[in-house]
Protein backbone atom coordinates (compact mmCIF):
# COMPACT_ATOMS: atom_id res chain seq x y z
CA UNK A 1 114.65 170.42 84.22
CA UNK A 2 115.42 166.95 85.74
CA UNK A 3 117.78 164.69 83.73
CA UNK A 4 117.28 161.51 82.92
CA UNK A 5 118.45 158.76 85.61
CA UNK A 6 121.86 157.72 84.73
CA UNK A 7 122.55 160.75 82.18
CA UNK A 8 125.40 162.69 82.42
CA UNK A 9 125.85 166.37 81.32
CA UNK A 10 128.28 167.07 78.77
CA UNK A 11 130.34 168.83 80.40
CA UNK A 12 131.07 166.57 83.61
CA UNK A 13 131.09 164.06 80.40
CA UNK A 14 133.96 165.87 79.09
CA UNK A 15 135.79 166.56 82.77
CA UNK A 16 135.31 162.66 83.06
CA UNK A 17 137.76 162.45 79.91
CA UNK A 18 139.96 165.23 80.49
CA UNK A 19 141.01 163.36 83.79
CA UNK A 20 141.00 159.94 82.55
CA UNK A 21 143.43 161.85 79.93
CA UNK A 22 145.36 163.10 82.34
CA UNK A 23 145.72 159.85 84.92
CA UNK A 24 146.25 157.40 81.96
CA UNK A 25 149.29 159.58 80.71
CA UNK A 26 150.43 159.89 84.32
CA UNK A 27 149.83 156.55 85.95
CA UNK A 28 148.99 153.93 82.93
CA UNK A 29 146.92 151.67 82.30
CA UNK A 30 146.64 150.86 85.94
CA UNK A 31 145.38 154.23 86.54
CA UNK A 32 142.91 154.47 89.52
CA UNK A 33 139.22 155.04 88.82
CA UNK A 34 139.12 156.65 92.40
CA UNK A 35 142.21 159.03 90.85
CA UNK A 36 139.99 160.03 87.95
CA UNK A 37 136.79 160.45 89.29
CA UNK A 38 138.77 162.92 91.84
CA UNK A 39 140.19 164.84 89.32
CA UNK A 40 136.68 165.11 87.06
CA UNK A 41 134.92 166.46 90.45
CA UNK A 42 133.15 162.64 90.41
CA UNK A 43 132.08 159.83 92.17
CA UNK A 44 133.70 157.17 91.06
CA UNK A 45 130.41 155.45 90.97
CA UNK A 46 128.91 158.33 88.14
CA UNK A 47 131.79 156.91 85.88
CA UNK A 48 130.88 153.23 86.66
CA UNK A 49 126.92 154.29 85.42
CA UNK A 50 128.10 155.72 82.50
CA UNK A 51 131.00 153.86 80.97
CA UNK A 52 130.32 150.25 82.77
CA UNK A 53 134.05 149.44 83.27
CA UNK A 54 137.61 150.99 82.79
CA UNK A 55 138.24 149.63 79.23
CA UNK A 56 134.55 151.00 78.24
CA UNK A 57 136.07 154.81 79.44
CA UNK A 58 139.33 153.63 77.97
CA UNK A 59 137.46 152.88 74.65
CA UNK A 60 135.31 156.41 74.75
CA UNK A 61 138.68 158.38 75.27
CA UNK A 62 139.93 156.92 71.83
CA UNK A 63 136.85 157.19 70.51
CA UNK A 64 136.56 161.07 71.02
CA UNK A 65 139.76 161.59 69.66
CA UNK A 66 138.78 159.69 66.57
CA UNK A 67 135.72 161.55 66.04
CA UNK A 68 138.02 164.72 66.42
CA UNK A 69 140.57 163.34 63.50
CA UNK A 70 137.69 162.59 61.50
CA UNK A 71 136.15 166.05 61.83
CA UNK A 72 136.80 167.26 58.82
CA UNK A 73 135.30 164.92 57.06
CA UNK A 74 131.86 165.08 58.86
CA UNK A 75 132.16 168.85 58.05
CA UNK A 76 129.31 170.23 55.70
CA UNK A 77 131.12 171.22 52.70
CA UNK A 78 133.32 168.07 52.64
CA UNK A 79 131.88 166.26 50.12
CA UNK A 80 131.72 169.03 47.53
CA UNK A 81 135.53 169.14 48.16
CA UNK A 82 136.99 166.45 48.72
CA UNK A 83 140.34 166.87 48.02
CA UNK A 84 140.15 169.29 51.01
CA UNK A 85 138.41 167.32 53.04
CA UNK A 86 140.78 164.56 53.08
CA UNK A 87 144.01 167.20 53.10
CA UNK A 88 142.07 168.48 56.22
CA UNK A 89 141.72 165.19 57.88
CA UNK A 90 144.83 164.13 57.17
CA UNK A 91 146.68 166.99 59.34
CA UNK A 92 145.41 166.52 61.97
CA UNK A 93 146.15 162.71 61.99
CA UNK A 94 149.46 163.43 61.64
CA UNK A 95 149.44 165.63 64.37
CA UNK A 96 147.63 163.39 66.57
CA UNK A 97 150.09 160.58 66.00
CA UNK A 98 152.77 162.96 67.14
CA UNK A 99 150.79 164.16 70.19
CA UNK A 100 153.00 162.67 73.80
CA UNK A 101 149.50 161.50 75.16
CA UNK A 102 148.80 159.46 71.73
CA UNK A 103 152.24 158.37 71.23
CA UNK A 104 151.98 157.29 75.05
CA UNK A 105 148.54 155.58 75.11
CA UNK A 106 149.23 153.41 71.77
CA UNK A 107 152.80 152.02 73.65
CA UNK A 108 150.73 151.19 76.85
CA UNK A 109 148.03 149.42 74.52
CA UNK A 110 150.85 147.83 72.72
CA UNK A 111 152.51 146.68 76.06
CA UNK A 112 149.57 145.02 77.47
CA UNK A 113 148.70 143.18 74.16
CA UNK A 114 151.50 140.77 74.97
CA UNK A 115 149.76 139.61 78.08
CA UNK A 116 146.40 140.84 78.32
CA UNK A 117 145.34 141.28 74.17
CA UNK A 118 141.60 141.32 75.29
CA UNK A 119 142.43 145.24 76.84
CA UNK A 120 143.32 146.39 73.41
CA UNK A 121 141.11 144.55 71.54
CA UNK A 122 138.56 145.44 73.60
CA UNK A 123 139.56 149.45 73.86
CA UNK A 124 140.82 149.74 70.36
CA UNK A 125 138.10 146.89 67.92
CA UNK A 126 139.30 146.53 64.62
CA UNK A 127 138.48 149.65 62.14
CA UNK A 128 137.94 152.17 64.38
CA UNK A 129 140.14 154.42 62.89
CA UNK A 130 139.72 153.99 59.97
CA UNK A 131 135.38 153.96 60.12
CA UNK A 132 135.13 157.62 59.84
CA UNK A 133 137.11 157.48 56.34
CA UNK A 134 135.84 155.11 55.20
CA UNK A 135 132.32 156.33 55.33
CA UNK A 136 133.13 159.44 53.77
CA UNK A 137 135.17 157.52 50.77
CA UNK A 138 131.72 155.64 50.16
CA UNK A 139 129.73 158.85 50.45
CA UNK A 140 132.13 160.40 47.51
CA UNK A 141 131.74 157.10 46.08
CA UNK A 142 127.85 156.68 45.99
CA UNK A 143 127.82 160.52 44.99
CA UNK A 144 129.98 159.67 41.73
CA UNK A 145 132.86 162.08 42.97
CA UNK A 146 135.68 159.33 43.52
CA UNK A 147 135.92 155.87 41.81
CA UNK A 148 135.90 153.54 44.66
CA UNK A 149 134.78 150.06 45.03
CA UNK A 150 135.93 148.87 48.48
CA UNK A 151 136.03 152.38 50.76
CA UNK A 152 137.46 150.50 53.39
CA UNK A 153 140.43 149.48 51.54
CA UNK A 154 140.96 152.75 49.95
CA UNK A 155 140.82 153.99 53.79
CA UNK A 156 143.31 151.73 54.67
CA UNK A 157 145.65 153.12 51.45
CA UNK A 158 145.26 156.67 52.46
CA UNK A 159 145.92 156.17 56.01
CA UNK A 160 148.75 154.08 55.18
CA UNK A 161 150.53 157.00 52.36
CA UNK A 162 150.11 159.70 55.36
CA UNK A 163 151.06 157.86 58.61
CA UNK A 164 154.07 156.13 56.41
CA UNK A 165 156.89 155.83 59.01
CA UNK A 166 155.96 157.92 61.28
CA UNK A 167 154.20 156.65 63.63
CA UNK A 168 156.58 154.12 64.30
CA UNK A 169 159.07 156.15 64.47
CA UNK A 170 157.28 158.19 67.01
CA UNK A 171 156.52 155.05 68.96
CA UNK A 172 160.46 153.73 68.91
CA UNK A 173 160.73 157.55 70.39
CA UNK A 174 163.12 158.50 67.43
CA UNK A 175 163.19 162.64 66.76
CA UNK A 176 160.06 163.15 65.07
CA UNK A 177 160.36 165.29 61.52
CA UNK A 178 156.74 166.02 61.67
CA UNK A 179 156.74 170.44 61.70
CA UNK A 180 154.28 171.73 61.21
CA UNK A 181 155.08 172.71 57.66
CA UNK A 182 156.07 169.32 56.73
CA UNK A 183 152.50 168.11 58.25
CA UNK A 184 151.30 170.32 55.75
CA UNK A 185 152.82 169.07 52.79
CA UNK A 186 152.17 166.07 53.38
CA UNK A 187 148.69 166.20 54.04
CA UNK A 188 148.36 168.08 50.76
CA UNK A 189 150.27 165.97 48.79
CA UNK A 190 148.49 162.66 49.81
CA UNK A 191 144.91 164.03 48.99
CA UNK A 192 146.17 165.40 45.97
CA UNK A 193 147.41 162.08 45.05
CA UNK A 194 144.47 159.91 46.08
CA UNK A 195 142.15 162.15 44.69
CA UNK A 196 144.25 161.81 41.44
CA UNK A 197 144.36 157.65 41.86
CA UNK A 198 140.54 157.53 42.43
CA UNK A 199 139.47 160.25 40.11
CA UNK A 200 136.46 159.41 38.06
């Protein structure tokens, strides 16, 4: 069957990603498009028709790795369980934000803010993170399982109790004290708490 001009498969979608992965944790934010579209078996002009410019593929490489945090929250069974849900969604933030190629990309955003801020504003709009949580914390909301007026701010408050210092200590490149065990507990112990704060 003939695709649609323009359309890309998913999986040379994916390879696209994987490289730009790959190049950005190499090479930076400087990475070559030539580099990536090499590497994702390319033309550099198939990336250019999909993604427009380097900060659009920038943007769709965070934005795949949000949808993947947020998962478990899209999952069908979350909303019956919540508590889960949110337990679920917070391990594997934590274990993103201890992941060398997140760690990495945030410090190169960070690093360019303070003379080009349009990159990360541009690659990383405000909310993005936190969009996916949100949405679910209005869902529970609407479906009179948690007591939440503003979603986005209760978002913002578990986010906040499960990142704690972490991330920046990860980003100072201080030892991290994120096992896997402790990612556990503290997953568990945040949504037991928020579910506790917001319970109807």
């Amino acid at each position: 069957m003939p695709r649609v001009a323009g359309q890309i498969d998913r999986a040379k979608n994916e390879a696209i990603l994987d490289a730009a992965s790959d190049v950005v944790f190499e090479r930076g934010l400087a990475a070559p498009l030539d580099e990536i579209a090499r590497r994702a078996g390319v033309s550099k002009q198939t990336i250019y028709n999909h993604y427009g410019s380097k900060s659009a593929l920038l943007r769709a490489l965070i934005e795949r790795r949000v949808k993947q945090v947020g998962a478990p929250l899209d999952a069908p069974t979350s909303g019956e369980h919540p508590e889960r849900a949110l337990a679920a969604y917070a391990r594997v933030l934590l274990e993103t934000i201890a992941m060398e190629r997140s760690v990495a990309l945030l410090r190169l955003l960070v690093a360019s803010a303070s003379h080009d801020a349009s990159l990360a504003r541009s690659v990383l709009p405000p909310g993005v993170r936190g969009a996916q949580l949100s949405a679910f914390l209005e869902r529970e909301a609407r479906a009179g399982r948690l007591a939440i007026r503003d979603a986005s701010e209760a978002a913002d408050f578990f986010s906040g109790m499960v990142i704690g210092r972490h991330q920046l200590q990860t980003l100072l490149g201080m030892p991290s004290e994120l096992t896997a065990e402790r990612i556990d507990r503290i997953a568990r112990e945040a949504a037991r708490r928020f579910v506790r704060a917001y319970a109807v």
